[in-house]
Protein backbone atom coordinates (compact mmCIF):
# COMPACT_ATOMS: atom_id res chain seq x y z
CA UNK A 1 18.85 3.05 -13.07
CA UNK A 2 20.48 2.26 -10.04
CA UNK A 3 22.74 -0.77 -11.32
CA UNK A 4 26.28 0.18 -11.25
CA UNK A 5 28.80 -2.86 -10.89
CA UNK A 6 30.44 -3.72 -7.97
CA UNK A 7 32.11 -6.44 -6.27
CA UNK A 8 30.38 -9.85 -6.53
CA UNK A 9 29.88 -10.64 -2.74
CA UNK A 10 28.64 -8.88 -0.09
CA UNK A 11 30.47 -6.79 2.25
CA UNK A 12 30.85 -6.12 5.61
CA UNK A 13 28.43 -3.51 5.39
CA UNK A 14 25.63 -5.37 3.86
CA UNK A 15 25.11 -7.66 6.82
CA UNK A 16 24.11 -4.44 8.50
CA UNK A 17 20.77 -4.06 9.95
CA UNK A 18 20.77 -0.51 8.61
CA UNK A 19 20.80 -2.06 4.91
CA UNK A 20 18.41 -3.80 3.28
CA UNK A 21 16.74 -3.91 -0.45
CA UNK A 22 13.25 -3.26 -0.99
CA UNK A 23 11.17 -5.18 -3.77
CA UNK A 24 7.90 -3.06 -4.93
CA UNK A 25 6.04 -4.37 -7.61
CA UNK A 26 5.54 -1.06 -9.24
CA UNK A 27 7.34 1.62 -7.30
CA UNK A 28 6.48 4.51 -7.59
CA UNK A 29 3.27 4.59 -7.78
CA UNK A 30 0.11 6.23 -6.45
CA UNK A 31 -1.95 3.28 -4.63
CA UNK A 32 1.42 2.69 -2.59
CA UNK A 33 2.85 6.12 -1.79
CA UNK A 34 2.84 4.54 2.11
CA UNK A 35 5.92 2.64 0.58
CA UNK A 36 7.95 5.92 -0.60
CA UNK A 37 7.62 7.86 2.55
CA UNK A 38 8.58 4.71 4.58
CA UNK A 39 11.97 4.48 2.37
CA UNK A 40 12.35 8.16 2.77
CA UNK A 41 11.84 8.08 6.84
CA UNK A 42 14.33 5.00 7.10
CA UNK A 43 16.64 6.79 5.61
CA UNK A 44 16.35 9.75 7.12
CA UNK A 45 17.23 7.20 10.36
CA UNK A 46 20.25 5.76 8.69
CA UNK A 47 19.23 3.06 6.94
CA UNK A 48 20.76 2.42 3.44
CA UNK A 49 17.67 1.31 1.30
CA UNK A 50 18.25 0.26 -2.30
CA UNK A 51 15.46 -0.06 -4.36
CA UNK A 52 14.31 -1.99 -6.86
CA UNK A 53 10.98 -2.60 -8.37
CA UNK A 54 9.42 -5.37 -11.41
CA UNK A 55 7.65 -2.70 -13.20
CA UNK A 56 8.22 0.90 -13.96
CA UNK A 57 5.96 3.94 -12.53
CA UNK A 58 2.66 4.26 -13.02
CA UNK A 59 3.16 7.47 -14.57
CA UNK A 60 5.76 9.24 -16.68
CA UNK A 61 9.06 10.61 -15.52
CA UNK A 62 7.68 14.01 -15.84
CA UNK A 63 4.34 13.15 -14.64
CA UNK A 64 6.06 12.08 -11.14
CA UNK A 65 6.35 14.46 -8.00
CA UNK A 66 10.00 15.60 -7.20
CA UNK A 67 10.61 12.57 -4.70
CA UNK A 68 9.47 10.48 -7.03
CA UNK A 69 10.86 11.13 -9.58
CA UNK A 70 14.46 11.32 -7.52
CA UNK A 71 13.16 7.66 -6.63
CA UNK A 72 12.76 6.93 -10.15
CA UNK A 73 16.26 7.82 -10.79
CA UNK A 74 17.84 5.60 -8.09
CA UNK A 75 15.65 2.66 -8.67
CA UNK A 76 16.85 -0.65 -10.80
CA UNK A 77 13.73 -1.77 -12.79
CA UNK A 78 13.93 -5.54 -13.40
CA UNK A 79 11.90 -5.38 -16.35
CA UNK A 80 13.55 -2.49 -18.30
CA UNK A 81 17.25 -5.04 -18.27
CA UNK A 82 14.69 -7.12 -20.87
CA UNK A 83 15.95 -10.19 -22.37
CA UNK A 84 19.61 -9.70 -22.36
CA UNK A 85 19.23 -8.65 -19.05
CA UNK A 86 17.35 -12.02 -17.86
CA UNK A 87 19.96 -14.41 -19.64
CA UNK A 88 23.08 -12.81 -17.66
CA UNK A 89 21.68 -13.25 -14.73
CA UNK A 90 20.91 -17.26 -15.70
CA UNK A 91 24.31 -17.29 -16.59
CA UNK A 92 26.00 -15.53 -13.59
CA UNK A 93 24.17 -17.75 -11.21
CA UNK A 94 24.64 -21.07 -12.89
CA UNK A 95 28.77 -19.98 -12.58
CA UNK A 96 28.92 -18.70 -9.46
CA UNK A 97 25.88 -20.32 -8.13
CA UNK A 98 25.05 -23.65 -8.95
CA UNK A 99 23.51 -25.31 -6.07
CA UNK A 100 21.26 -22.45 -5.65
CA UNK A 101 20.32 -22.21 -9.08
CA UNK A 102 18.78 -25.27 -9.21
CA UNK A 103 17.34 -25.00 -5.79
CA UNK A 104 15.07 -22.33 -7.63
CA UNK A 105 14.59 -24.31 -10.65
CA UNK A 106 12.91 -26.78 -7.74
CA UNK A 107 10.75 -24.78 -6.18
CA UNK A 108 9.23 -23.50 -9.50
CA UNK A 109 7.90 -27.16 -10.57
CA UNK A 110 7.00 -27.73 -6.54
CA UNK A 111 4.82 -24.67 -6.83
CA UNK A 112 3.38 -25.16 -9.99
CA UNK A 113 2.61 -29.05 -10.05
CA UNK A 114 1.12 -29.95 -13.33
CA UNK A 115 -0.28 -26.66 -14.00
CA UNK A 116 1.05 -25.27 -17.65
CA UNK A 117 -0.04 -21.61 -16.61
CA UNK A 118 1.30 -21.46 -13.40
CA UNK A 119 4.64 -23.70 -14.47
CA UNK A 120 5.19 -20.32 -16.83
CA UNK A 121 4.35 -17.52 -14.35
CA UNK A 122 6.90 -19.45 -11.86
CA UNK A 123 9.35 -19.23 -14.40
CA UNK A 124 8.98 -15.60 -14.97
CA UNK A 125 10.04 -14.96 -11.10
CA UNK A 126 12.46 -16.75 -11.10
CA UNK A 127 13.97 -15.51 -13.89
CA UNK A 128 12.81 -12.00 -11.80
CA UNK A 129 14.38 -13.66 -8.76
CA UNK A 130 17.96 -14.39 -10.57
CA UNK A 131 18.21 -10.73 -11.55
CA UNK A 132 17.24 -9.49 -7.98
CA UNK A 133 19.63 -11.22 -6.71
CA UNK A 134 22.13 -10.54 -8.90
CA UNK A 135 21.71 -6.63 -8.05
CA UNK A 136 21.35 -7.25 -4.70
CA UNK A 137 24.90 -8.86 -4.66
CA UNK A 138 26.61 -5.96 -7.18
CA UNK A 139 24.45 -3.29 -4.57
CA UNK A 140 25.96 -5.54 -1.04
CA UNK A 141 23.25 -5.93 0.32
CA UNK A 142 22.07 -9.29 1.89
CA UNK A 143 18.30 -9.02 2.86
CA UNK A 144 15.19 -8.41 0.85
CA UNK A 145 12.19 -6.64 2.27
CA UNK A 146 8.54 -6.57 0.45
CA UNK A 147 5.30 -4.79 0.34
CA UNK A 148 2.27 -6.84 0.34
CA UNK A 149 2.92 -10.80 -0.03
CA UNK A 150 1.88 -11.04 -3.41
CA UNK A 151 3.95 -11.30 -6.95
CA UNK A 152 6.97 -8.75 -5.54
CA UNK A 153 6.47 -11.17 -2.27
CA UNK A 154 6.68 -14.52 -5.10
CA UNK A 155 10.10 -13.68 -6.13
CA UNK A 156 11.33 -12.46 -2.82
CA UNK A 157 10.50 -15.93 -2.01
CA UNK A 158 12.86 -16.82 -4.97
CA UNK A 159 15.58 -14.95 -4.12
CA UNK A 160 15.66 -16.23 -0.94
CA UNK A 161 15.64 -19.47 -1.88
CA UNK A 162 18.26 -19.34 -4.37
CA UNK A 163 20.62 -17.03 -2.75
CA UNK A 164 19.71 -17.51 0.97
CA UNK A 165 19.01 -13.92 1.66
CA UNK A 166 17.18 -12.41 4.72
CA UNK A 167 13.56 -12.40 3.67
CA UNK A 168 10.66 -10.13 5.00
CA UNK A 169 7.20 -9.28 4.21
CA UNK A 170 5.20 -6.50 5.45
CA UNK A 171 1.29 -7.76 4.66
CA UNK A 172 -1.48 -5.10 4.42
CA UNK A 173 -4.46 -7.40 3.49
CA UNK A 174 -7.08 -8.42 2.55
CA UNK A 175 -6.02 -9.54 -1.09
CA UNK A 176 -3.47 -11.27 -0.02
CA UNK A 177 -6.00 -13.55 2.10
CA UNK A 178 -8.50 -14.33 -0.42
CA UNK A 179 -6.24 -16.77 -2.45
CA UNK A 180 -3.60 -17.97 -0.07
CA UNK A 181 -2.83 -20.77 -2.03
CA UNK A 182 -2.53 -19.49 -4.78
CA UNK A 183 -0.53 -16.75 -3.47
CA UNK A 184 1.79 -19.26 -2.09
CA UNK A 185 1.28 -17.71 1.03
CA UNK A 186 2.17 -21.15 3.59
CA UNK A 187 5.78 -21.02 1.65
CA UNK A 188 6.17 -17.44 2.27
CA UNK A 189 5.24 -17.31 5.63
CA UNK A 190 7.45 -20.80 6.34
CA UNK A 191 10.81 -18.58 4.60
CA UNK A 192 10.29 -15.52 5.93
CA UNK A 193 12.76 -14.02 8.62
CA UNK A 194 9.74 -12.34 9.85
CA UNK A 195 6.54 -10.85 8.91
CA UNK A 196 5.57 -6.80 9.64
CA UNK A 197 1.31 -6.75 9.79
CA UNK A 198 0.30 -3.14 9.63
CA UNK A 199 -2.92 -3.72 11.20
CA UNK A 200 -3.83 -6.27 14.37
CA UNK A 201 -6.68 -7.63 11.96
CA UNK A 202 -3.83 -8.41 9.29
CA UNK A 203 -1.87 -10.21 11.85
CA UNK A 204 -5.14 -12.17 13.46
CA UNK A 205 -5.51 -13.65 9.30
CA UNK A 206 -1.88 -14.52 9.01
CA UNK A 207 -2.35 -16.67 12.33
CA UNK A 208 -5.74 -18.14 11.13
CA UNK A 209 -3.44 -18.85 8.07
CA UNK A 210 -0.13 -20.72 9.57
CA UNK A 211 0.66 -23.24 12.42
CA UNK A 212 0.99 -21.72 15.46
CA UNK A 213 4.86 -22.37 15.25
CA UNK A 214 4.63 -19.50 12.97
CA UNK A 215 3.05 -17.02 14.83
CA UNK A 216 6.35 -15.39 16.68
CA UNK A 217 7.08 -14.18 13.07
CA UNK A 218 4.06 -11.69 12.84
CA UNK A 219 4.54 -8.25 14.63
CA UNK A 220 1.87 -5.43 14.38
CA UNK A 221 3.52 -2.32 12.57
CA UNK A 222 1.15 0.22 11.69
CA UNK A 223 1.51 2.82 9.05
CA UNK A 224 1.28 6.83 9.02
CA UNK A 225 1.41 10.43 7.63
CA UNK A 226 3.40 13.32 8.64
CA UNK A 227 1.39 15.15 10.53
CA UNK A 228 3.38 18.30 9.84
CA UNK A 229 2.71 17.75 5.82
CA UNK A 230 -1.00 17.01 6.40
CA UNK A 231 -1.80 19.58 8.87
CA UNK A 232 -5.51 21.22 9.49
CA UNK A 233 -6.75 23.63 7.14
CA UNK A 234 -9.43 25.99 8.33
CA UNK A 235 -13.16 24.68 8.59
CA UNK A 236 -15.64 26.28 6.49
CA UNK A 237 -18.22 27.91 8.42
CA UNK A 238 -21.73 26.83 7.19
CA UNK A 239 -21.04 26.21 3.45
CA UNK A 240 -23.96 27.20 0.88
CA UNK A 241 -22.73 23.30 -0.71
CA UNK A 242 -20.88 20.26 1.11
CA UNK A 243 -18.05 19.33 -0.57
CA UNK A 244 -17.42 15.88 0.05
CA UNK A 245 -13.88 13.61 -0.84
CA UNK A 246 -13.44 10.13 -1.70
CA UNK A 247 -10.15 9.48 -2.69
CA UNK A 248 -8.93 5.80 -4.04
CA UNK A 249 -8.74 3.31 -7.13
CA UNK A 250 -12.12 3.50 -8.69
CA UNK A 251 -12.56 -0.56 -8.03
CA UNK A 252 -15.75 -2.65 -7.12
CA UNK A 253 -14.14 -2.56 -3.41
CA UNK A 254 -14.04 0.72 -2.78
CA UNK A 255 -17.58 1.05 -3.04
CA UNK A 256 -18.06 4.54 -4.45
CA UNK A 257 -21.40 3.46 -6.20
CA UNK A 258 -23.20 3.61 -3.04
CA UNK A 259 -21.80 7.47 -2.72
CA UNK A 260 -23.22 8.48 -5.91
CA UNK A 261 -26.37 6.72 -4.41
CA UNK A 262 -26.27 8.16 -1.18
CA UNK A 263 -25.90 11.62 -3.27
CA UNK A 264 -28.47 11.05 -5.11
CA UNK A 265 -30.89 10.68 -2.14
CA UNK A 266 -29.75 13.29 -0.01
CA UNK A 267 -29.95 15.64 -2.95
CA UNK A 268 -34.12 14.48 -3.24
CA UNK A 269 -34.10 15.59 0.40
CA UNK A 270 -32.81 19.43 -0.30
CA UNK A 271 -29.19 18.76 0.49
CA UNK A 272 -26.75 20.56 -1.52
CA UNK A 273 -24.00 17.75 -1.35
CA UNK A 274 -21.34 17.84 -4.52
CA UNK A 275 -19.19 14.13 -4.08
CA UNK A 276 -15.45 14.55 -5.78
CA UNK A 277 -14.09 11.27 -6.75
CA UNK A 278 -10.60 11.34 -6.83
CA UNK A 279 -8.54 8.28 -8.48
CA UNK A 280 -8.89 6.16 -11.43
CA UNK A 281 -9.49 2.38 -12.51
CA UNK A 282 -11.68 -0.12 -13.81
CA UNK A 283 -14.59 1.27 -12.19
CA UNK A 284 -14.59 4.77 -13.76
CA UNK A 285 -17.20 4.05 -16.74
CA UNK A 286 -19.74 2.51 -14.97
CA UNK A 287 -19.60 4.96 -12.41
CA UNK A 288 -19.92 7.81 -15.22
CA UNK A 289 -23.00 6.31 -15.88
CA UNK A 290 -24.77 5.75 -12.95
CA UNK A 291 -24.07 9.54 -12.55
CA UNK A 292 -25.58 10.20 -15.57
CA UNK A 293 -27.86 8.05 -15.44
CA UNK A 294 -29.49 9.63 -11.47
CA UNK A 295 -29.40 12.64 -13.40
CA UNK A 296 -26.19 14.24 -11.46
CA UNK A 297 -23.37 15.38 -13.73
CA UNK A 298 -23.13 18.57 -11.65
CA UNK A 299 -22.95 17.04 -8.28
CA UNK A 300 -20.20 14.27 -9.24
CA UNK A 301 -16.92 15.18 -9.97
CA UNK A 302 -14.37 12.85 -11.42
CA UNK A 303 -10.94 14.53 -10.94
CA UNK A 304 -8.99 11.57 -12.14
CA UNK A 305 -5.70 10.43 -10.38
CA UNK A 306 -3.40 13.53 -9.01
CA UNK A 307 -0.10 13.65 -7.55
CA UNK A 308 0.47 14.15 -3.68
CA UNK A 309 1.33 17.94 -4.65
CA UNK A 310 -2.22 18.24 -5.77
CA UNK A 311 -4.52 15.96 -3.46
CA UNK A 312 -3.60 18.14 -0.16
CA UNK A 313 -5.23 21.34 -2.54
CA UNK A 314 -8.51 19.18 -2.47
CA UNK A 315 -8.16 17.43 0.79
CA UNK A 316 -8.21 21.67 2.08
CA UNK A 317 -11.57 22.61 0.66
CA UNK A 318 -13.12 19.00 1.22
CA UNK A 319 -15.82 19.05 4.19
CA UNK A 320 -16.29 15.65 4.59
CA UNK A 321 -14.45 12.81 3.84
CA UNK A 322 -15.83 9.37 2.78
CA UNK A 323 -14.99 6.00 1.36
CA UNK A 324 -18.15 2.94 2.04
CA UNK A 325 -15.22 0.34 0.97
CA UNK A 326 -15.61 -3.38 1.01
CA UNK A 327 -12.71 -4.31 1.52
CA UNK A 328 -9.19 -2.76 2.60
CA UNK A 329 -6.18 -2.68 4.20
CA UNK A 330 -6.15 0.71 6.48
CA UNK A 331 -6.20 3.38 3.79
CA UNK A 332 -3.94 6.07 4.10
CA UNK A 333 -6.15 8.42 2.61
CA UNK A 334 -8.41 8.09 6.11
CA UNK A 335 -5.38 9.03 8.04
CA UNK A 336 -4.17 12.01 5.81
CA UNK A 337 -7.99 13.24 5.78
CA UNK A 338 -8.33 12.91 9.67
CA UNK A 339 -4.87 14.86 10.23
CA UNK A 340 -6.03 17.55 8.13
CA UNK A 341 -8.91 17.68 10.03
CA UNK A 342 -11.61 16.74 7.64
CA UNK A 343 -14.46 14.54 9.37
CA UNK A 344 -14.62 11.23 7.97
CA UNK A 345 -16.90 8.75 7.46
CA UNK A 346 -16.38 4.69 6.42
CA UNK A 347 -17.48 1.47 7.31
CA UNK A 348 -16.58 -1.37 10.21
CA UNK A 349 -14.21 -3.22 7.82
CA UNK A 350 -10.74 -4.93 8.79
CA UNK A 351 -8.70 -2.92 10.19
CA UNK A 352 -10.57 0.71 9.71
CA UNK A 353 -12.29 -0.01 13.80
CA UNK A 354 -8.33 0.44 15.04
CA UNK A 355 -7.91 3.29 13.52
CA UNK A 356 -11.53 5.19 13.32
CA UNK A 357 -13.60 4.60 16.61
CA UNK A 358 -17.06 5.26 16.14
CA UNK A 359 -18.41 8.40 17.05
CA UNK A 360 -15.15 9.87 18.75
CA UNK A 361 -12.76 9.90 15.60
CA UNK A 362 -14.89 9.93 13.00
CA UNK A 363 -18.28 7.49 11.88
CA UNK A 364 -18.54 4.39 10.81
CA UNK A 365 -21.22 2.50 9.26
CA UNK A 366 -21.80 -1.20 7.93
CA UNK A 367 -20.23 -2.14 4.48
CA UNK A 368 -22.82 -1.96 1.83
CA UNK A 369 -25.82 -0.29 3.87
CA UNK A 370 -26.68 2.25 1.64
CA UNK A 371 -29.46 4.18 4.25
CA UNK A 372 -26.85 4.01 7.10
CA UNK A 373 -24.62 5.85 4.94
CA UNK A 374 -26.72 8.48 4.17
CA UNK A 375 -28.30 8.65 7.50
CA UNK A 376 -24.42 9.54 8.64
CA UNK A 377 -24.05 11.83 5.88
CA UNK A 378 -26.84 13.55 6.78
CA UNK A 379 -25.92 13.22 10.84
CA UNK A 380 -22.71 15.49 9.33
CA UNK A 381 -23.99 17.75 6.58
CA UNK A 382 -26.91 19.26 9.21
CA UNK A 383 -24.89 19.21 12.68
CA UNK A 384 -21.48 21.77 11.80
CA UNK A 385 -20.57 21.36 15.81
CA UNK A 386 -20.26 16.97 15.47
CA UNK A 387 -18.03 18.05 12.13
CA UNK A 388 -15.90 19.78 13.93
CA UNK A 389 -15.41 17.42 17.47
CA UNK A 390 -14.76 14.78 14.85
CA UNK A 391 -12.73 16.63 12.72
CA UNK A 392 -10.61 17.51 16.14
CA UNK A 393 -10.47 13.76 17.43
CA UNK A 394 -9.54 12.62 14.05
CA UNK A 395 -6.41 14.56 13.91
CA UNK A 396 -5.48 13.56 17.90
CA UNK A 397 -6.18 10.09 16.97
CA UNK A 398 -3.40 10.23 13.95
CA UNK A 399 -0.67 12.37 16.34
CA UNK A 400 -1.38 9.21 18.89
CA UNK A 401 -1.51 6.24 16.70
CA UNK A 402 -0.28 7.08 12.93
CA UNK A 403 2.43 9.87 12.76
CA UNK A 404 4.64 8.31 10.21
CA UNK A 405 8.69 9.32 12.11
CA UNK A 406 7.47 7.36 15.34
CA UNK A 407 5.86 4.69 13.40
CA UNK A 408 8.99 4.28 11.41
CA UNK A 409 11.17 4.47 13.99
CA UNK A 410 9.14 1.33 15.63
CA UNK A 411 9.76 -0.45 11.83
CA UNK A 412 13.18 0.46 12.26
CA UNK A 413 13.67 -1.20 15.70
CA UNK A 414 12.09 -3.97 14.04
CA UNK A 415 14.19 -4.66 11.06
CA UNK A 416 17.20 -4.24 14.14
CA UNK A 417 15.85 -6.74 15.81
CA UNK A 418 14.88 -9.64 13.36
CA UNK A 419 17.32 -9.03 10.50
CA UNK A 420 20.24 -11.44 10.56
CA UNK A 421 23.50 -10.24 10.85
């Protein structure tokens, strides 16, 4: 754990704008590998990025790739310090810190009102918040940066508050819209430094969201892949059986019922179509039933969640790519599929239209039309040439809009600009 002692107050160094911590609530971890690569490219810039994160990995040590497991390594887990862990930092700031302490203490009954539950999760971050700081001070480093402006975002909140830190947010949406209050979001977006939108869509809810005094804070910062990791594997020429991908948490939002649907009907039509499902969650039983249930427990395969070493092995023999979500951010999954060269197909949601434009990058249908997302299925499986202009403008669109070193290097100028010195 990355933890080790030193000197109480920041340095020189640490009002840098090629230093900063990042908060993750669970880091690493597969739904979020878009934050690993991003630490990885900054520092590959210059940047010296500490890391800390609330919970540990998703997965086992052993279970992680080697990045992240060297991640792992060099990460301080707030959590894992436990009780003993919490109370030093209480006592540390109260010493050295007693203005701030209690401007914490403040904003945990001013956010939780007479609500019992929330007056206890507040509590929790900022007990989180004190032993943030804390590291951030032993680590020198004087501004916090977070992924999505939920819990990790709370107690960056917290710590900026108590501590007066640099504070920054990059939002990916839509969760964090649905329940801005009770995500705190008016607070966050009123103490942040600044706030990184990955998607023009994310920053259009932030401004519907805030005052328009606000609105300087939001810049548009989109994500992407390497396009030299993710490069295109050869087509298959007129397969006996299409092998379509859907990669992502098995949730209600992702949709993948209407895939095993859609499977189901172009398979009555004489299609030989076999749908791998690749990810895990809530979703999973259900979803084993309704494949049982339509009778196709040879044409669904559930490969479970796999490592990034593995999912490039099935993104290469995939022939189509598709995910009929409900809701999202911008997947990254779209943008590793479309620089691989796999033809995609997904639906006019968020911020998917700035990435995917109908018809030239890949297809997109309407969110929960089952027919139209056969009918494009269908448009794919029987017409090899569209695959394969798709599959071509896919990959262009990524090199133009998504390659993850010049996207970075645009976060980078960023964080130069708006973090505090």
């Amino acid at each position: 754990m990355a933890d080790t002692a030193q000197p109480e107050a920041p340095g020189s160094q640490a009002s840098s704008t090629r230093s900063l911590a990042y908060l993750v609530s669970t880091y690493p971890t597969l739904s979020m590998i878009f934050v690993l690569r991003e630490v990885l490219q900054l520092r590959e810039l210059g940047f010296r990025i500490e890391t800390a994160s609330i919970n540990p990995p998703d997965r086992a040590a052993e279970d992680l790739t080697e990045d992240e497991r060297d991640e792992y390594f060099h990460t301080s887990y707030v959590k894992k310090l436990g009780p003993a862990g919490a109370t030093k930092a209480h006592l540390r700031t109260l010493l050295r810190n007693f203005a701030g302490y209690f401007r914490g203490l403040r904003l945990t009954l001013s956010l939780s009102g007479l609500d019992l539950k929330r007056l206890f999760f507040n509590l929790m971050y900022f007990t989180e918040a004190l032993m943030v700081g804390q590291w951030m001070r032993r680590n020198r480093q004087s501004h916090l940066h977070t992924h999505l402006a939920q819990q990790a975002a709370t107690v960056g909140l917290y710590v900026h508050r108590i501590f007066k830190f640099g504070f920054s947010i990059t939002v990916h949406g839509p969760d964090e819209f649905y329940d801005a209050q009770g995500q705190y979001l008016a607070e966050k977006i009123a103490a942040a430094d600044f706030i990184v939108c990955i998607t023009s869509f994310a920053r259009s809810q932030m401004m519907k969201l805030s005052p328009h005094i606000y609105w300087n804070k939001f810049v548009v910062s989109p994500l992407g892949v390497d396009p030299q990791v993710f490069s295109p594997r050869p087509a298959r020429t007129a397969p006996e059986t299409i092998e379509v991908l859907c990669v992502g948490r098995l949730t209600p939002a992702k949709g993948q019922h209407l895939l095993i649907e859609a499977v189901e009907r172009l398979t009555a039509q004489g299609r030989s179509v076999r749908l791998h499902l690749v990810g895990s969650g809530p979703d999973e039983e259900s979803l084993r039933i309704h494949t049982a249930r339509t009778g196709l427990t040879n044409r669904v395969v559930f490969e479970g969640a796999v490592n990034q070493d593995r999912i490039r092995t099935l993104y290469a023999v995939a022939d189509l790519f598709c995910i009929p979500s409900f809701a999202e951010g911008l997947p990254v999954v779209l943008m590793e599929a479309m620089a691989m060269e796999i033809p995609c197909i997904t639906t006019y949601i968020t911020g998917i239209p700035e990435l995917i434009r109908d018809g030239i990058d890949g297809l997109l249908v309407p969110p929960s039309d089952v027919e139209a997302l056969v009918d494009a299925l269908a448009k794919l499986i029987d017409d090899e040439p569209l695959r394969l202009r798709l599959a071509r403008g896919g990959r262009a669109r990524v090199l133009e809009k998504h390659d993850l070193r010049r996207n970075v290097e645009r976060l980078a100028q960023i964080f130069a600009d708006r973090v505090k010195t």
